[in-house]
N, C-alpha and C. Protein backbone atom coordinates (compact mmCIF):
# COMPACT_ATOMS: atom_id res chain seq x y z
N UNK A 1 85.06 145.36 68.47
CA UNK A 1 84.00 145.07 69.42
C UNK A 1 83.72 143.57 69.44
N UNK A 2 83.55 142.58 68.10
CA UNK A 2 83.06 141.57 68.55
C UNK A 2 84.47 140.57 69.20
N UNK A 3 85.77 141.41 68.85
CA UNK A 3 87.06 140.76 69.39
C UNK A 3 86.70 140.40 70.99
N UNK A 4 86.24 141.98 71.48
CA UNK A 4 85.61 141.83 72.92
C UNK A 4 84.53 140.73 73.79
N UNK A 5 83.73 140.76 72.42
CA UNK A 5 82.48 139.94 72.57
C UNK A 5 83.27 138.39 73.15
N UNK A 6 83.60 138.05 71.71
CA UNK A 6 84.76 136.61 71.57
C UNK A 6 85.18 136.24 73.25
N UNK A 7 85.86 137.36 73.69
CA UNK A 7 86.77 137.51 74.47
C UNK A 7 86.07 137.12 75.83
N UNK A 8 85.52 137.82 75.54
CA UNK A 8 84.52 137.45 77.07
C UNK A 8 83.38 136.28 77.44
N UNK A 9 82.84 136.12 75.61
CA UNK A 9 82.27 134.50 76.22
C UNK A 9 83.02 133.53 75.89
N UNK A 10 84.79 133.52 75.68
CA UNK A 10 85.25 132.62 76.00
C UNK A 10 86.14 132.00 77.19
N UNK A 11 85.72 133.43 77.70
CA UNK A 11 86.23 133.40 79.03
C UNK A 11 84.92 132.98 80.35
N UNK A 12 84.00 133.44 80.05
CA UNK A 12 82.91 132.79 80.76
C UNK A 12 82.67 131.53 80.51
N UNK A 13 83.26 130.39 79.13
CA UNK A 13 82.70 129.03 78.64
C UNK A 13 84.10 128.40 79.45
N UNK A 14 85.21 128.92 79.58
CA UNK A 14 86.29 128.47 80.72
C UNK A 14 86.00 128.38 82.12
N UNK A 15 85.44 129.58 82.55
CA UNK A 15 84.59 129.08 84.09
C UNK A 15 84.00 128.47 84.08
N UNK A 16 83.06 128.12 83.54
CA UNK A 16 81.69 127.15 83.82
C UNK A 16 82.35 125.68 83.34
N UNK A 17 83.83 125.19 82.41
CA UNK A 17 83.96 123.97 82.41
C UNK A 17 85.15 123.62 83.82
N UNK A 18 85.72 125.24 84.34
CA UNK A 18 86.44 125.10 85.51
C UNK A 18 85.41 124.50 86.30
N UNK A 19 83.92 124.99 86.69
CA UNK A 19 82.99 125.03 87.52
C UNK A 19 82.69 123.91 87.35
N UNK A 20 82.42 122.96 85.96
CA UNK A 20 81.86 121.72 86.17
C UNK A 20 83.03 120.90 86.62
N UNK A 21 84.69 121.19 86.15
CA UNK A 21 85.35 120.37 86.90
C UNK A 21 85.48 120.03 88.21
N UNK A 22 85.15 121.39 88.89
CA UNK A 22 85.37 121.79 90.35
C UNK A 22 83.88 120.59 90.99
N UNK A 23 82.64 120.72 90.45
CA UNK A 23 81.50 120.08 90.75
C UNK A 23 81.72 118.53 90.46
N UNK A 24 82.42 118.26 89.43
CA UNK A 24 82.88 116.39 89.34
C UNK A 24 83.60 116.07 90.32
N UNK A 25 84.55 117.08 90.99
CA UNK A 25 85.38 116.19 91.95
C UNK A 25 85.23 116.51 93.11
N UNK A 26 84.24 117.24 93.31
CA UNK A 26 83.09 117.07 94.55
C UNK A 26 82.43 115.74 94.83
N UNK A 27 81.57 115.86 93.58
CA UNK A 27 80.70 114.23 93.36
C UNK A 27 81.69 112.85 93.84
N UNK A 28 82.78 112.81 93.37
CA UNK A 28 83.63 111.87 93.58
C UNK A 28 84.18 111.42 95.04
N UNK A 29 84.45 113.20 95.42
CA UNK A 29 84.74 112.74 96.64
C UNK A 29 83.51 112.29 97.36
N UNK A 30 82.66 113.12 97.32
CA UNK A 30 81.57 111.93 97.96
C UNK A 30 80.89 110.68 97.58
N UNK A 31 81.00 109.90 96.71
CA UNK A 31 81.16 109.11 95.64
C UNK A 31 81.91 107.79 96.75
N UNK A 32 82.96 108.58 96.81
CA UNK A 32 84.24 107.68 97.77
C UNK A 32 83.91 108.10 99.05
N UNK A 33 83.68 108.65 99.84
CA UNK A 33 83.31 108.79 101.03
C UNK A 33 82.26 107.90 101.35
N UNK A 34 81.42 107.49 100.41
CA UNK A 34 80.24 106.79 100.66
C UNK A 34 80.72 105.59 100.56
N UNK A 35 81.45 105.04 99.33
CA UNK A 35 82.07 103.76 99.29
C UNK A 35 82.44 103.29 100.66
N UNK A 36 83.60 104.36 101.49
CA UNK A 36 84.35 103.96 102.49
C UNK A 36 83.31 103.93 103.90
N UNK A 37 82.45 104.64 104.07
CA UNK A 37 81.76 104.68 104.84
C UNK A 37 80.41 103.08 104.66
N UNK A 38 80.29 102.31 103.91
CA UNK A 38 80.02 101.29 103.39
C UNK A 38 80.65 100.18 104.05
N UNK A 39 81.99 100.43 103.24
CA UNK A 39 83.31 98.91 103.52
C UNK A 39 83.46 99.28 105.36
N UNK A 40 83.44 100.01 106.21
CA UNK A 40 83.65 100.25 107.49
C UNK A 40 82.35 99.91 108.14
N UNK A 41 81.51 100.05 107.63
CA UNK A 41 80.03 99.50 107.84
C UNK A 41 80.15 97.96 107.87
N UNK A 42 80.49 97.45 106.77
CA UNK A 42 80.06 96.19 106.56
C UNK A 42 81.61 95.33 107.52
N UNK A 43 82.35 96.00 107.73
CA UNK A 43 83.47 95.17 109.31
C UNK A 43 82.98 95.30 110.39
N UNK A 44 82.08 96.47 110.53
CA UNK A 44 81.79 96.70 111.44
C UNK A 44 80.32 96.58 112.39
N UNK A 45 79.53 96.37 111.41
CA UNK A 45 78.16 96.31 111.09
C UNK A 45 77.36 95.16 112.28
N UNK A 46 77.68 94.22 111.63
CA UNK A 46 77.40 92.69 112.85
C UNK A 46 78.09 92.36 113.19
N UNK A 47 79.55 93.00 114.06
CA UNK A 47 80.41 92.20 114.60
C UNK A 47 79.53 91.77 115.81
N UNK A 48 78.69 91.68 116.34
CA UNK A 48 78.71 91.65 117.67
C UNK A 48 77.18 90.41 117.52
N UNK A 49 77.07 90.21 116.34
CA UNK A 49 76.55 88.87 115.98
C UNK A 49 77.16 87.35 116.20
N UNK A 50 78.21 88.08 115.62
CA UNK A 50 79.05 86.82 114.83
C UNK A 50 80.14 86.36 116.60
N UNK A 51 79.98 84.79 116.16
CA UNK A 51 80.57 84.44 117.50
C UNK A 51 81.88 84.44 117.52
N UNK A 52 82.38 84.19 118.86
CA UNK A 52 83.85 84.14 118.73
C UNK A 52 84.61 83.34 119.15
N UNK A 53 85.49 82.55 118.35
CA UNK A 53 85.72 81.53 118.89
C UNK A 53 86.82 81.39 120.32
N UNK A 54 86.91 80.48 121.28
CA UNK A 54 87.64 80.36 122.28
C UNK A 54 88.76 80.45 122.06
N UNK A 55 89.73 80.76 122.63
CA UNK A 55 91.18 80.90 122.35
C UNK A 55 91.63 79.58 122.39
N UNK A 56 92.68 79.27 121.66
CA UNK A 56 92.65 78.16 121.29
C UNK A 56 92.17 77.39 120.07
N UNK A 57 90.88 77.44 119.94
CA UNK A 57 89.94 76.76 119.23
C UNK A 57 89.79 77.62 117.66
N UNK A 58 91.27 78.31 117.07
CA UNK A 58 91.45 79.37 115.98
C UNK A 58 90.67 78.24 114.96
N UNK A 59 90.22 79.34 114.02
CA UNK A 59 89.14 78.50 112.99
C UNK A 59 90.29 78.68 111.48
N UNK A 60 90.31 77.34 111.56
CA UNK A 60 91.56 77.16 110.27
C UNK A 60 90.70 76.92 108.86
N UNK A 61 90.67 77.14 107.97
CA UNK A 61 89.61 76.96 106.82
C UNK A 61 90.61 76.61 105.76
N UNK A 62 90.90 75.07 105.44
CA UNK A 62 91.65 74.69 103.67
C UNK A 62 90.98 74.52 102.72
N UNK A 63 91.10 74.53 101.40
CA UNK A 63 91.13 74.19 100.57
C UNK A 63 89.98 73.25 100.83
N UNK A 64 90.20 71.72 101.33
CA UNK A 64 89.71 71.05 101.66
C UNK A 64 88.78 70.77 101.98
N UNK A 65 88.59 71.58 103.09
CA UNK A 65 87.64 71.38 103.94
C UNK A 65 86.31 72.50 103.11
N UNK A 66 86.36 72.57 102.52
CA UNK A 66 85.13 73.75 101.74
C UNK A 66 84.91 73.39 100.47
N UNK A 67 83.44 73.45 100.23
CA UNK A 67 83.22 71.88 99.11
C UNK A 67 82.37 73.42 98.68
N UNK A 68 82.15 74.06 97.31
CA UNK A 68 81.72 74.62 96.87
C UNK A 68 81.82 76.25 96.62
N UNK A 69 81.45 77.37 96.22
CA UNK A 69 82.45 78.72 95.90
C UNK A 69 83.16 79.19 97.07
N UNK A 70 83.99 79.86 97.01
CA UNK A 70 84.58 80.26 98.08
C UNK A 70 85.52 81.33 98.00
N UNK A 71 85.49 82.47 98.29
CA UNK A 71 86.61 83.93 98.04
C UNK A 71 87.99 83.07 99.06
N UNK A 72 89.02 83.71 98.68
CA UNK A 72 90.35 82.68 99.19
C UNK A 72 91.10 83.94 99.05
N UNK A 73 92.33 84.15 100.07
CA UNK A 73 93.15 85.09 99.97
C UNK A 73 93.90 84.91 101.12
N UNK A 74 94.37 85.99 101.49
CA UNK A 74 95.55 86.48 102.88
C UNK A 74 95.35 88.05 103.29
N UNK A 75 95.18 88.18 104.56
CA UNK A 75 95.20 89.69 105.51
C UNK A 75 96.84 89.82 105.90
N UNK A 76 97.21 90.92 105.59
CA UNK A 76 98.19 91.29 106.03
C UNK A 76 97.98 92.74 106.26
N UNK A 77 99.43 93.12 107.38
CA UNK A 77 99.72 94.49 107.40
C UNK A 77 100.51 95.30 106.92
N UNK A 78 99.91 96.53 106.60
CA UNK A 78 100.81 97.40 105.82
C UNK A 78 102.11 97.72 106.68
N UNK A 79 102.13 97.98 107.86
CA UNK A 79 103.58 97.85 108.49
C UNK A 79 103.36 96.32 109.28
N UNK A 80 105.36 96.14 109.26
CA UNK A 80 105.56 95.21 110.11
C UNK A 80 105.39 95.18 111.66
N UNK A 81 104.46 95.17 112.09
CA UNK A 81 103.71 94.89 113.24
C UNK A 81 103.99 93.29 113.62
N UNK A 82 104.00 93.51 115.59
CA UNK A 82 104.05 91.96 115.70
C UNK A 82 102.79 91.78 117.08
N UNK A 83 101.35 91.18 116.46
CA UNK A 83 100.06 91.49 116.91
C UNK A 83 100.32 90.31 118.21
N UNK A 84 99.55 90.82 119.39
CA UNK A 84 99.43 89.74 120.67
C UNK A 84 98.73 88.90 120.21
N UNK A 85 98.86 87.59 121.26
CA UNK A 85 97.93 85.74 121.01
C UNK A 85 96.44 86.53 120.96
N UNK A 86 96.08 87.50 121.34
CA UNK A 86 94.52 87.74 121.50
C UNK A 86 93.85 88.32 120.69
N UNK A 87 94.94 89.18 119.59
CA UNK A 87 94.23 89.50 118.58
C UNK A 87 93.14 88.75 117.60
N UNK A 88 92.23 89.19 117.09
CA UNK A 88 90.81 88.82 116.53
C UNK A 88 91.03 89.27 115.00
N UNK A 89 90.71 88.56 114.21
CA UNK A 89 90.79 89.09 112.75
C UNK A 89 89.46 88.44 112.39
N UNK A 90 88.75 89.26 111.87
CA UNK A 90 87.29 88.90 110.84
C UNK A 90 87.53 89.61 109.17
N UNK A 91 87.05 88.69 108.52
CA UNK A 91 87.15 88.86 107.23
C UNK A 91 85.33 88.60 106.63
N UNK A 92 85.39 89.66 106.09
CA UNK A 92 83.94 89.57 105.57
C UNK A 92 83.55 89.73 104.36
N UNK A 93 82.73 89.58 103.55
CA UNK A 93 81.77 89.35 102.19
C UNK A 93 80.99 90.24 102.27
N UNK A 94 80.84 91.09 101.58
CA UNK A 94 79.47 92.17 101.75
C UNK A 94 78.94 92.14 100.77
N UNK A 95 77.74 92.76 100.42
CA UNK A 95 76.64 92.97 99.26
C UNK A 95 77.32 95.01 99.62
N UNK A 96 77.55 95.68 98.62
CA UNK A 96 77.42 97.20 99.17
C UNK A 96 76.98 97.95 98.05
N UNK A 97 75.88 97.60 97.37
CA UNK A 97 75.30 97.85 96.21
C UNK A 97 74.73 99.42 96.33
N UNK A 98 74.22 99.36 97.53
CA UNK A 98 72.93 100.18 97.74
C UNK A 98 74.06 101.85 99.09
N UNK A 99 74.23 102.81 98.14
CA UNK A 99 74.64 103.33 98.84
C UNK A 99 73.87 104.07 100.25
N UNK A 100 73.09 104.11 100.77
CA UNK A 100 72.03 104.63 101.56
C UNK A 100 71.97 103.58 102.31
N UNK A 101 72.23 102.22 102.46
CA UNK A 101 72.14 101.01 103.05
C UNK A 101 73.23 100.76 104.03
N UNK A 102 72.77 100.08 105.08
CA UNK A 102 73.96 99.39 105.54
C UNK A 102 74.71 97.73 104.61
N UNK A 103 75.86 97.58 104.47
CA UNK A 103 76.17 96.33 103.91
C UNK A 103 75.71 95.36 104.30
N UNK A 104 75.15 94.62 103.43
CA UNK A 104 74.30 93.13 103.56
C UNK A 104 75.58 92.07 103.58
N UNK A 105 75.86 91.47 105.28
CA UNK A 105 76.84 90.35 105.30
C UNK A 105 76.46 89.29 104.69
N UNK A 106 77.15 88.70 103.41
CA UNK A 106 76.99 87.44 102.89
C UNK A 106 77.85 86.29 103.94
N UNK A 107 79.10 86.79 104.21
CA UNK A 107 79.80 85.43 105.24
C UNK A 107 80.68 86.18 105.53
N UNK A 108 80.78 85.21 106.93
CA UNK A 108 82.07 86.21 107.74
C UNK A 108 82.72 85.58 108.73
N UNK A 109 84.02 85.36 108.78
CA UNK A 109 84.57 84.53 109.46
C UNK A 109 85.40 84.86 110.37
N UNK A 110 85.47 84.70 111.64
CA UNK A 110 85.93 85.43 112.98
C UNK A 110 87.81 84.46 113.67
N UNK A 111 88.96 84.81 113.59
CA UNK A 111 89.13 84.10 114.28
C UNK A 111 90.76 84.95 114.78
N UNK A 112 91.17 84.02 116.29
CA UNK A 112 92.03 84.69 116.80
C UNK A 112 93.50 84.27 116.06
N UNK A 113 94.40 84.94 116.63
CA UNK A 113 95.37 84.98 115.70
C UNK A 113 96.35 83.78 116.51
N UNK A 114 96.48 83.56 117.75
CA UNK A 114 97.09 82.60 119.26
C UNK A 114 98.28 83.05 119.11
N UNK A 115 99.08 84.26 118.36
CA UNK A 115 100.66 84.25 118.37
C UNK A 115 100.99 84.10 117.28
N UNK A 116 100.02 83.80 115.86
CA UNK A 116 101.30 83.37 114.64
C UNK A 116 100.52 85.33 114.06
N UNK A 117 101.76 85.45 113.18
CA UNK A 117 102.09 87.06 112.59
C UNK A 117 101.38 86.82 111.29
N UNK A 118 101.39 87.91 111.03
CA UNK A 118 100.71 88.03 109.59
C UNK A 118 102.11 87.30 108.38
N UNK A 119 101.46 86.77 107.35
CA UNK A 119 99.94 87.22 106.62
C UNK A 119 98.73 85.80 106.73
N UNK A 120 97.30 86.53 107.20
CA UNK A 120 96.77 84.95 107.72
C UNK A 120 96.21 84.43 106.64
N UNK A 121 96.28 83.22 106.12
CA UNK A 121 94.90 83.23 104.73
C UNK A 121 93.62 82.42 105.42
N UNK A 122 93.07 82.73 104.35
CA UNK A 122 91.84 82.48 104.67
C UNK A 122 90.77 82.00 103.44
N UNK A 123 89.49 81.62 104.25
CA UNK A 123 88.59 80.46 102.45
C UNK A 123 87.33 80.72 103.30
N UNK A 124 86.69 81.58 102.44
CA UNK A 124 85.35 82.41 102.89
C UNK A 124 84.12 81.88 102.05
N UNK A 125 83.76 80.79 102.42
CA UNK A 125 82.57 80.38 101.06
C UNK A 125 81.41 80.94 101.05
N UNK A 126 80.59 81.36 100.40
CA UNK A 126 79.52 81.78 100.10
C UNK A 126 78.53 81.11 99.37
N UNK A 127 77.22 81.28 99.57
CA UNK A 127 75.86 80.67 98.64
C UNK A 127 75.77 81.68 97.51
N UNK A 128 76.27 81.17 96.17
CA UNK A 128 76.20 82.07 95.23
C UNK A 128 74.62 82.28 94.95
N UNK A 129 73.54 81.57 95.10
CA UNK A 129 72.25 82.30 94.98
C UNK A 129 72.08 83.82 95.98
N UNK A 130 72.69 84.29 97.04
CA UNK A 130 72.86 85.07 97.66
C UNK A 130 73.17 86.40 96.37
N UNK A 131 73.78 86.31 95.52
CA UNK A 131 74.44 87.35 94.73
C UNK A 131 73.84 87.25 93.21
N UNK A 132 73.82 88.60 92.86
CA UNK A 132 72.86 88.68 92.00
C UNK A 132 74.00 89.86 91.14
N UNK A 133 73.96 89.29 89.53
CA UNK A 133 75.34 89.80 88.87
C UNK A 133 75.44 91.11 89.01
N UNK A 134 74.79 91.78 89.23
CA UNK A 134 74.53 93.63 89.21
C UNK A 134 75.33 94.28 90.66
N UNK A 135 75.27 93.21 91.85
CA UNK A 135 75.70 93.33 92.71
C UNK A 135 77.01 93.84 92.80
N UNK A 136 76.98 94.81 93.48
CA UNK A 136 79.01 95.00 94.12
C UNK A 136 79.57 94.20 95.26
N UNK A 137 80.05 93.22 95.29
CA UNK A 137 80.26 92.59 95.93
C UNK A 137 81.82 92.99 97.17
N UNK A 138 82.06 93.05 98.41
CA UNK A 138 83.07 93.94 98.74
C UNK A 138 83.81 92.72 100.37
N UNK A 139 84.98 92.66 99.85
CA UNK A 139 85.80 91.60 100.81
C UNK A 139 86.36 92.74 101.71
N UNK A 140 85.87 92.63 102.48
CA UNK A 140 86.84 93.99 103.85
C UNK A 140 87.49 92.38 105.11
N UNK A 141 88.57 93.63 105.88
CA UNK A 141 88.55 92.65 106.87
C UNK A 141 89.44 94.12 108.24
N UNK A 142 89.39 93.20 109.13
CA UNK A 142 89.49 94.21 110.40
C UNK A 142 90.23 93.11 111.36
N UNK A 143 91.00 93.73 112.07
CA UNK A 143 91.67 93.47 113.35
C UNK A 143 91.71 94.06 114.68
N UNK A 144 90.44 93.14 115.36
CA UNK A 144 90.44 94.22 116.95
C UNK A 144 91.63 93.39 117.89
N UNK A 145 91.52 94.17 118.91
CA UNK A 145 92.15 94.39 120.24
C UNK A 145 92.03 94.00 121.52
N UNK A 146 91.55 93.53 122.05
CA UNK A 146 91.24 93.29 123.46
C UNK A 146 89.80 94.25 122.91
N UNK A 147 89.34 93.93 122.26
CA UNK A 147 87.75 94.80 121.52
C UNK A 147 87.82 95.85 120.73
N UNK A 148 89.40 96.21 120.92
CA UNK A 148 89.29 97.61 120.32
C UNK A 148 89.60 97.33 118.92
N UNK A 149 89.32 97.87 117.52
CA UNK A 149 89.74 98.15 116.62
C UNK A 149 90.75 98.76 116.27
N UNK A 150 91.65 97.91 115.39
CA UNK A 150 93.27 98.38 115.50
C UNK A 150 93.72 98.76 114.06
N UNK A 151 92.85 97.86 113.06
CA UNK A 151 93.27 97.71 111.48
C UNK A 151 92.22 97.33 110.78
N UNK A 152 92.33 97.96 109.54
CA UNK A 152 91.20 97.66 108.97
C UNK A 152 91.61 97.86 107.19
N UNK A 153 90.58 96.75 106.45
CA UNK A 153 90.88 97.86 105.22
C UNK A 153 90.30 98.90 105.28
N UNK A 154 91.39 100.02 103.98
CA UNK A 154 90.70 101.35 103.76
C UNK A 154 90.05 101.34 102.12
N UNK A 155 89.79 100.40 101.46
CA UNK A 155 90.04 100.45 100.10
C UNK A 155 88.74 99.59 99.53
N UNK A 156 87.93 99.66 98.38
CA UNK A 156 87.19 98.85 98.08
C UNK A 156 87.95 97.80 97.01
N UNK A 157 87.70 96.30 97.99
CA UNK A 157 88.20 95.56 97.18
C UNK A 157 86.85 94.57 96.31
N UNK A 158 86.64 94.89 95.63
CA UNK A 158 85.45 94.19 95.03
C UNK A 158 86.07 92.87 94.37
N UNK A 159 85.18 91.22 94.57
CA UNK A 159 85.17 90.26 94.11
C UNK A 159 83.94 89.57 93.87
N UNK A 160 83.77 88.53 93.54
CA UNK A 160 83.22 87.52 92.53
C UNK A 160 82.25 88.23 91.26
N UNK A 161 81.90 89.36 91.34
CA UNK A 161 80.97 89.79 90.23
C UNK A 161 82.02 90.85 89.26
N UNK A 162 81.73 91.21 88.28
CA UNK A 162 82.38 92.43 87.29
C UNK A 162 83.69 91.77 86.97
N UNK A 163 83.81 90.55 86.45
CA UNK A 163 85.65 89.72 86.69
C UNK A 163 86.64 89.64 87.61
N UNK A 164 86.00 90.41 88.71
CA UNK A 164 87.10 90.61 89.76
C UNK A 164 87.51 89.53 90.21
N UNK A 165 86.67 88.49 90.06
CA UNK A 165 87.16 87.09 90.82
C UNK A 165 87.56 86.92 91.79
N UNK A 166 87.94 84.89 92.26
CA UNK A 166 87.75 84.91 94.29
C UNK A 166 89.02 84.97 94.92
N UNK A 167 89.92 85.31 94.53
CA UNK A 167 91.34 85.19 94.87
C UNK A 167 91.49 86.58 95.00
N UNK A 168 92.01 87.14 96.68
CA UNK A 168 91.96 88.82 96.62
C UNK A 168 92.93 88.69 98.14
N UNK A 169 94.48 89.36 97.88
CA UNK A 169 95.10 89.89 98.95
C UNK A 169 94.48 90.98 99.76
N UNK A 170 94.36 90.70 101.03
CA UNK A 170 94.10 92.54 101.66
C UNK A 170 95.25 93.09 102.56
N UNK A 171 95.33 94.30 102.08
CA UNK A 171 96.14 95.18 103.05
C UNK A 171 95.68 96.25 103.89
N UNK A 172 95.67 95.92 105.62
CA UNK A 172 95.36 96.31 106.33
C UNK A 172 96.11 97.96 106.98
N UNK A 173 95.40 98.74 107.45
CA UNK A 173 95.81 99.80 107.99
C UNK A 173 95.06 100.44 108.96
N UNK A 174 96.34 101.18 110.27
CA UNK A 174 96.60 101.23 111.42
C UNK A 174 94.71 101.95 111.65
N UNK A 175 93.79 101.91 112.70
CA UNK A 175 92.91 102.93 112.45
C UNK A 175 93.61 103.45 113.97
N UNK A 176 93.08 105.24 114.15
CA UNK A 176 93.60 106.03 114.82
C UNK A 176 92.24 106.11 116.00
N UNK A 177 92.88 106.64 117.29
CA UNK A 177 91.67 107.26 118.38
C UNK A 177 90.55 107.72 117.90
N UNK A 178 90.66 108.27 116.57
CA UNK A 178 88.94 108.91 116.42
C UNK A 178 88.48 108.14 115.53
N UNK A 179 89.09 106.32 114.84
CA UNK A 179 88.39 105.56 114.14
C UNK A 179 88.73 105.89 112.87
N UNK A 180 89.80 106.96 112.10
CA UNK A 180 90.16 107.08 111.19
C UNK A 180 91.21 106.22 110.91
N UNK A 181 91.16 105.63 109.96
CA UNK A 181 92.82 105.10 109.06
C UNK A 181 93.77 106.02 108.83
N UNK A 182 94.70 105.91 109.62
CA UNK A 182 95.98 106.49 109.65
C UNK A 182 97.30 105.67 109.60
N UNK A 183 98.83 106.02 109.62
CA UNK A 183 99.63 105.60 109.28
C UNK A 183 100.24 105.33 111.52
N UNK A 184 100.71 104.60 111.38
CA UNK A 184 101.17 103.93 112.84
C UNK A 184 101.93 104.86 113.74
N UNK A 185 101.41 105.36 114.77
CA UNK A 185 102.30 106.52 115.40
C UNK A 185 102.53 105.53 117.24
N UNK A 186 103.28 106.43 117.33
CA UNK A 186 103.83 106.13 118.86
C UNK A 186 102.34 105.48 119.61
N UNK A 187 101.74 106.42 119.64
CA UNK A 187 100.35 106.59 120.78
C UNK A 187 99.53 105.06 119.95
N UNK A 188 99.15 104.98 118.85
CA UNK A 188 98.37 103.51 118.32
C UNK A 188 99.54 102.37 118.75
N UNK A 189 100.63 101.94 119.30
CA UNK A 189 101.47 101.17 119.66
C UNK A 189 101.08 100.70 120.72
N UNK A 190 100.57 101.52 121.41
CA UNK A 190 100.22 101.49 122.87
C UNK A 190 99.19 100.26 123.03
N UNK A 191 98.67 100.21 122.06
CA UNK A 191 97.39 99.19 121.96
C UNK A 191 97.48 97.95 121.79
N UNK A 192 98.67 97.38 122.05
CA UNK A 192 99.24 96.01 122.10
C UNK A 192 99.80 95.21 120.96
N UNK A 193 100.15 96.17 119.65
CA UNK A 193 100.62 96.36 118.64
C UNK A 193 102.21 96.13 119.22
N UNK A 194 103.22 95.57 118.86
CA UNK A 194 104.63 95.94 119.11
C UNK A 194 105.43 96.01 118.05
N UNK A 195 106.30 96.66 117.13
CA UNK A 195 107.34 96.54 116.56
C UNK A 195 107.97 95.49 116.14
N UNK A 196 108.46 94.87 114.79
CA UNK A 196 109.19 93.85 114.79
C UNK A 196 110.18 93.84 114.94
């Protein structure tokens, strides 16, 4: 009898750590859903603030020319894509601490691409009194279209706080008709995207 006993509450102490596994990677996924719904926020958030510069007039940012902190890197695409003179690339700085929040833009820099291909770099300075060490700090960047949104990151890339430091590649991907990140199909080509 107590073989039975044994038997059965160790079989009920197996469900309930199945059950808490099953309940952690619930949490997670929404955990990450929230993250991503954040980093798409904060590309997307004040674009329609931020000015844009004239064609022509692409905003080149060196080394040089930026006297104090500054996140520094390169946007590229995950496929070889060859983007039109009109494409728009913004690269942005977020605060995305606060999940319930929209992302707080620290800096964000807008500019067209006139014909040269990926990968673009770029020198994003920021007022480090703006950031406060507890902060998650989150570098996204996006590529519209003739307005439309074409690429974006999908990924949280966190820098200057937790060691992540200001030097951060991004890799961009295709977004689809309903605004999801997807992989490059016939029909997203259409959008002035061409093949290399």
């Amino acid at each position: 009898m107590s073989a039975v006993v044994n038997r059965i509450l160790y079989s009920a102490s197996g469900n309930k750590n199945k059950r808490k596994e099953t309940e952690l990677m619930k949490l997670w996924k929404i955990v990450g859903g929230v993250l991503m719904t954040a980093t798409v926020a904060g590309c997307s958030s004040n674009a329609a603030d931020v000015p844009t510069p004239a064609p022509g007039n692409q905003v080149t940012a060196d080394a040089s020319q930026i006297s104090g902190p500054a996140v520094r890197g390169s946007v590229n695409l995950r496929q070889r894509i060859a983007l039109p003179p009109n494409a728009e690339v913004t690269v942005t700085l977020a605060d995305v601490s606060l999940a319930d929040a929209p992302a707080r833009v620290l800096s964000q820099k807008v500019f067209r691409t006139d014909g040269k291909q990926p990968p673009y770099n770029f020198v994003l300075p920021y007022n480090p009194q703006d950031i406060q060490p507890n902060q998650r700090i989150n570098l996204s960047a996006a590529i519209k279209i003739d307005g439309r949104l074409v690429f974006i990151t999908d990924t949280l890339n966190e820098v200057v706080n937790n060691n992540a430091g200001t030097q951060k590649d991004l890799v961009l991907v295709p977004v689809s008709a309903d605004g999801a990140a997807t992989v490059l199909s016939e029909k997203s080509k259409s959008v002035g995207a061409s093949p290399l």
